[in-house]
N, C-alpha and C. Protein backbone atom coordinates (compact mmCIF):
# COMPACT_ATOMS: atom_id res chain seq x y z
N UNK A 1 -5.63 21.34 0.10
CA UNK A 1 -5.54 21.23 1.54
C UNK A 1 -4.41 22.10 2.06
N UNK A 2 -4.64 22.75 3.04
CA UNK A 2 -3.35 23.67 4.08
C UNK A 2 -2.63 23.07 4.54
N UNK A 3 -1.23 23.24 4.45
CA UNK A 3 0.04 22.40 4.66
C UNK A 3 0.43 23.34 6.65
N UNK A 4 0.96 22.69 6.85
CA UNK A 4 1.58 22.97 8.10
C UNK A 4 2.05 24.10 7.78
N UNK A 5 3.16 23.95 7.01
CA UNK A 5 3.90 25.15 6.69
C UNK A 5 3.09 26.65 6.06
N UNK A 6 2.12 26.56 5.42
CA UNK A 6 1.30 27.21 4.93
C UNK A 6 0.81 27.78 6.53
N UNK A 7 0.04 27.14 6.87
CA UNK A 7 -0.65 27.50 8.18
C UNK A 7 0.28 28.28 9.17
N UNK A 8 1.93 28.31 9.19
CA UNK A 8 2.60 28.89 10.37
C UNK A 8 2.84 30.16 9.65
N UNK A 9 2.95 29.99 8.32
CA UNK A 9 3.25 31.15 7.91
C UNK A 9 2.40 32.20 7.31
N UNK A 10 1.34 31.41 7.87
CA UNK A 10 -0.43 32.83 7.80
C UNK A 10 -0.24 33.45 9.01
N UNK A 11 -0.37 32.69 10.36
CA UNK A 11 0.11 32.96 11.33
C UNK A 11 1.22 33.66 11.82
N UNK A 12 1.84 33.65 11.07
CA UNK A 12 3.36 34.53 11.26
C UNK A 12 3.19 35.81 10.74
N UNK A 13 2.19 35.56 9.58
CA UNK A 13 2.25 36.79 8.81
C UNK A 13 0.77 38.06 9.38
N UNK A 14 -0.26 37.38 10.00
CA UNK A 14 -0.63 37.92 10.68
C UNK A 14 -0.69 38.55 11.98
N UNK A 15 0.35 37.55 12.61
CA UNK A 15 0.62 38.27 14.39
C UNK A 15 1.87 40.04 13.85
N UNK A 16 2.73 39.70 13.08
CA UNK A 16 3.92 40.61 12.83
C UNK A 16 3.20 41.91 11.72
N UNK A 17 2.29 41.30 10.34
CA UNK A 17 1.87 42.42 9.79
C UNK A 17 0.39 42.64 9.63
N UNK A 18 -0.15 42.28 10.15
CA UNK A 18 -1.41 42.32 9.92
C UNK A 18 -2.45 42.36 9.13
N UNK A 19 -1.74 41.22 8.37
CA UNK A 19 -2.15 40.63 7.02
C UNK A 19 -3.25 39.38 6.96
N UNK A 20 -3.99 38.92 6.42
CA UNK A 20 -4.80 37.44 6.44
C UNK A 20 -4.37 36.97 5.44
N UNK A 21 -3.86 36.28 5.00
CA UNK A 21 -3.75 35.03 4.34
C UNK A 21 -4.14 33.78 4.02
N UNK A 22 -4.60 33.71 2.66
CA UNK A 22 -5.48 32.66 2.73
C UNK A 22 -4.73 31.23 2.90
N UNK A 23 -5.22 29.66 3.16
CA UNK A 23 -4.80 28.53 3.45
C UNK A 23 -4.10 27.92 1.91
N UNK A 24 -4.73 28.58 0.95
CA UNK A 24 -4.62 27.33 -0.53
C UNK A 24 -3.66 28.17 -1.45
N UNK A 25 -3.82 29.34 -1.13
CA UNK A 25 -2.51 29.98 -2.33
C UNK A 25 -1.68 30.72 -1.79
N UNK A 26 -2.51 31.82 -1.21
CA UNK A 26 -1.47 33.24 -0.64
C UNK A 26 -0.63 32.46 0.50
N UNK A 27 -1.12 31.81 1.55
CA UNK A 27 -0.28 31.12 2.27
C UNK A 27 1.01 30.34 2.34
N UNK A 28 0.30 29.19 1.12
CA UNK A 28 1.57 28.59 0.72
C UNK A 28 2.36 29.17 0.03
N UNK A 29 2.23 30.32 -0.62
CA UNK A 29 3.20 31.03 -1.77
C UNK A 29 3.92 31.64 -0.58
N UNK A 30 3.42 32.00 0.45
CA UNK A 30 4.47 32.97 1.55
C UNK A 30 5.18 31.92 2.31
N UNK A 31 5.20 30.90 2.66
CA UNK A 31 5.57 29.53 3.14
C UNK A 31 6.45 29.50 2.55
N UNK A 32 6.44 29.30 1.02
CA UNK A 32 7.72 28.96 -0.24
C UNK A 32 8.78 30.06 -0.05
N UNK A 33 8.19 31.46 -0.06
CA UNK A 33 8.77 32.48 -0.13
C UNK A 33 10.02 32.32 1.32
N UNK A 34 9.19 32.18 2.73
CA UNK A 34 10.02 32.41 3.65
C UNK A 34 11.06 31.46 3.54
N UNK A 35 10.55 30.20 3.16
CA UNK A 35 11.70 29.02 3.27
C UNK A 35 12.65 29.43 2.51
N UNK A 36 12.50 29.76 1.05
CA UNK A 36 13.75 30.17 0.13
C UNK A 36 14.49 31.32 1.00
N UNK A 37 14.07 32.57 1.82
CA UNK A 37 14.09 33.30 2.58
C UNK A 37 15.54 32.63 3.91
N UNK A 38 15.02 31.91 4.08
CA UNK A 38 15.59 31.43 5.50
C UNK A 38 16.89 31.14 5.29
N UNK A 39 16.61 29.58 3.79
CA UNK A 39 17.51 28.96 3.14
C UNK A 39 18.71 29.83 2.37
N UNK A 40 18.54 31.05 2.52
CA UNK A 40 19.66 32.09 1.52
C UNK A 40 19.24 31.84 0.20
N UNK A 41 17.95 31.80 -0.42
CA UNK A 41 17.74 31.28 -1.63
C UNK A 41 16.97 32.08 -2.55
N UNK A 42 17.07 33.44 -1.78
CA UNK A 42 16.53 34.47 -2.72
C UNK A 42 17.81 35.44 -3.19
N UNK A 43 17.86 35.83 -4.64
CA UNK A 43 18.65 36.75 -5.03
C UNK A 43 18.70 38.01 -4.99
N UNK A 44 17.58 38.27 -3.89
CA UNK A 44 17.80 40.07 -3.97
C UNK A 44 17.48 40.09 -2.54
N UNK A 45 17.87 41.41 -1.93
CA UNK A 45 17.69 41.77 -0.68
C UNK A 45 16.30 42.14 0.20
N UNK A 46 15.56 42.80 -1.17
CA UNK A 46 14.55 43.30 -0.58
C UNK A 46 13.62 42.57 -1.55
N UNK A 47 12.19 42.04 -1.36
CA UNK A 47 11.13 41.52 -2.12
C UNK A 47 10.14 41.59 -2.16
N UNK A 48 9.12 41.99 -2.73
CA UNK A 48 7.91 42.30 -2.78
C UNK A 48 6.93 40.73 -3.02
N UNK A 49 6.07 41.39 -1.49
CA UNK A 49 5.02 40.13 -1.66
C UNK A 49 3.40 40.44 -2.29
N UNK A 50 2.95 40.39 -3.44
CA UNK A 50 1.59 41.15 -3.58
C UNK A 50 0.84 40.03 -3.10
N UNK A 51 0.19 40.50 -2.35
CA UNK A 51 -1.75 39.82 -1.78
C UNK A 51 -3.16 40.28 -2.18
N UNK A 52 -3.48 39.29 -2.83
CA UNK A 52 -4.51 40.26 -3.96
C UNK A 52 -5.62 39.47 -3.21
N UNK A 53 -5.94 39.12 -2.21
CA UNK A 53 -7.10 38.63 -1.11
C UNK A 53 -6.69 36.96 -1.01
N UNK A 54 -7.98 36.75 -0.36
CA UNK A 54 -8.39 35.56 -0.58
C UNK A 54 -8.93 35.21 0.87
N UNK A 55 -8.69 36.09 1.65
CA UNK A 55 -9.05 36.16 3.42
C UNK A 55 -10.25 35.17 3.25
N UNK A 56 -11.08 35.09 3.02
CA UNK A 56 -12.06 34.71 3.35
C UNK A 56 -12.08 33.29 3.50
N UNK A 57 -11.40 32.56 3.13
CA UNK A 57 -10.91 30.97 2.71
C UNK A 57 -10.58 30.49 4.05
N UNK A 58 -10.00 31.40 5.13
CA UNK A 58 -9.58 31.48 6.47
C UNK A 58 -10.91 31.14 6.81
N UNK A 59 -12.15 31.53 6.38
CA UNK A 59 -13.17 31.07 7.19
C UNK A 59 -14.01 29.71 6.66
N UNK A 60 -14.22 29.37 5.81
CA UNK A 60 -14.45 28.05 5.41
C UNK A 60 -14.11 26.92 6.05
N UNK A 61 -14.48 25.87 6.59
CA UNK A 61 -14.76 24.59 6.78
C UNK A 61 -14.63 24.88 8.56
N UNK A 62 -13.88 23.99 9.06
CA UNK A 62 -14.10 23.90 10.65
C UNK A 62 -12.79 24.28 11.55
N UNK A 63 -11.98 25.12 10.55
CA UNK A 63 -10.82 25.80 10.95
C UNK A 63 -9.60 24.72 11.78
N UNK A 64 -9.91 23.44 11.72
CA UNK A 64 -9.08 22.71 12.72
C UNK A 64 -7.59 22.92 11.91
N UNK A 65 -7.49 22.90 11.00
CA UNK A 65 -5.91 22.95 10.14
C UNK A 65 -5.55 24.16 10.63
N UNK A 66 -5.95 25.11 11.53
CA UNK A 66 -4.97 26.44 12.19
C UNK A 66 -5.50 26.37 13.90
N UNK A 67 -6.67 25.72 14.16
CA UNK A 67 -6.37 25.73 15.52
C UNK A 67 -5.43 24.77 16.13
N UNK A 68 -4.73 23.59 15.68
CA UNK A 68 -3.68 22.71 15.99
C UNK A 68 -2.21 23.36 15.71
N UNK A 69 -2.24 24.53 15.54
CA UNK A 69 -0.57 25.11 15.44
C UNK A 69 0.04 25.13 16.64
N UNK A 70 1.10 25.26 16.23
CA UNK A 70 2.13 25.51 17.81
C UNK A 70 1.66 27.24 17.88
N UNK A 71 2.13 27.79 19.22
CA UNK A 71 1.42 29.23 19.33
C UNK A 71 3.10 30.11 19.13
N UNK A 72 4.04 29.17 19.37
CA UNK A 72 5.32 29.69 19.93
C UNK A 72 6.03 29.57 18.18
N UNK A 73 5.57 30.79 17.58
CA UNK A 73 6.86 30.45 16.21
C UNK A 73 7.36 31.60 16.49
N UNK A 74 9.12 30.88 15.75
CA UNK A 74 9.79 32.30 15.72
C UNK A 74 9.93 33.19 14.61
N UNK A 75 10.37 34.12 14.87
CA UNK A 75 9.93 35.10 13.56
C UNK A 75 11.51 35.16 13.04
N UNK A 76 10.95 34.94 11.57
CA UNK A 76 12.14 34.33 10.69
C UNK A 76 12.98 36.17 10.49
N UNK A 77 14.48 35.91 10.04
CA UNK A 77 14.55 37.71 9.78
C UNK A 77 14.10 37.87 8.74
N UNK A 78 13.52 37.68 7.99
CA UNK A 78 12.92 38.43 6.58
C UNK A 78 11.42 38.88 7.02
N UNK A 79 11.15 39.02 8.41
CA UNK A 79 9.81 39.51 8.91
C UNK A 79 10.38 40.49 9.59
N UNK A 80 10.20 41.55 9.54
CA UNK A 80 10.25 42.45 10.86
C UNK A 80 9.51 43.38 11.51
N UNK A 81 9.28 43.86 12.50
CA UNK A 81 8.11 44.21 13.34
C UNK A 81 8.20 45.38 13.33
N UNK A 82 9.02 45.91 12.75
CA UNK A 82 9.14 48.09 12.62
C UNK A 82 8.66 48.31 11.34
């Protein structure tokens, strides 16, 4: 099942890079990622995220676990828009 956090941070990751992300892995792995991110809890400066698909998972069942998001997230600094 798609966690909240999973879900803001598909959303995050698609409004800023224009990425899809799926709900069950790629999502939550970027969720984990930003939080350690936020938290000062990564040891290197720069990090590589690989996305080896999974878009399609975005379309399965009745999408209500991403149409109930808040619309207003902020963009964490380990995202940036340049």
């Amino acid at each position: 099942m798609p966690t909240a956090e999973a879900a803001s941070a598909i959303q995050l990751v698609a409004r800023t890079e224009g990425v899809l992300l799926d709900p069950t892995y790629t999502g939550k792995a970027m969720a984990g990622l930003l939080a350690r991110r936020n938290a000062g809890r990564l040891p290197y400066r720069s990090v590589i995220f690989l996305h080896t698909g999974g878009e399609p998972a975005l379309f399965t069942g009745d999408g209500a676990w991403l149409a109930n998001l808040e619309t207003d997230i902020e963009e964490p600094p380990c995202i940036s828009s340049s």
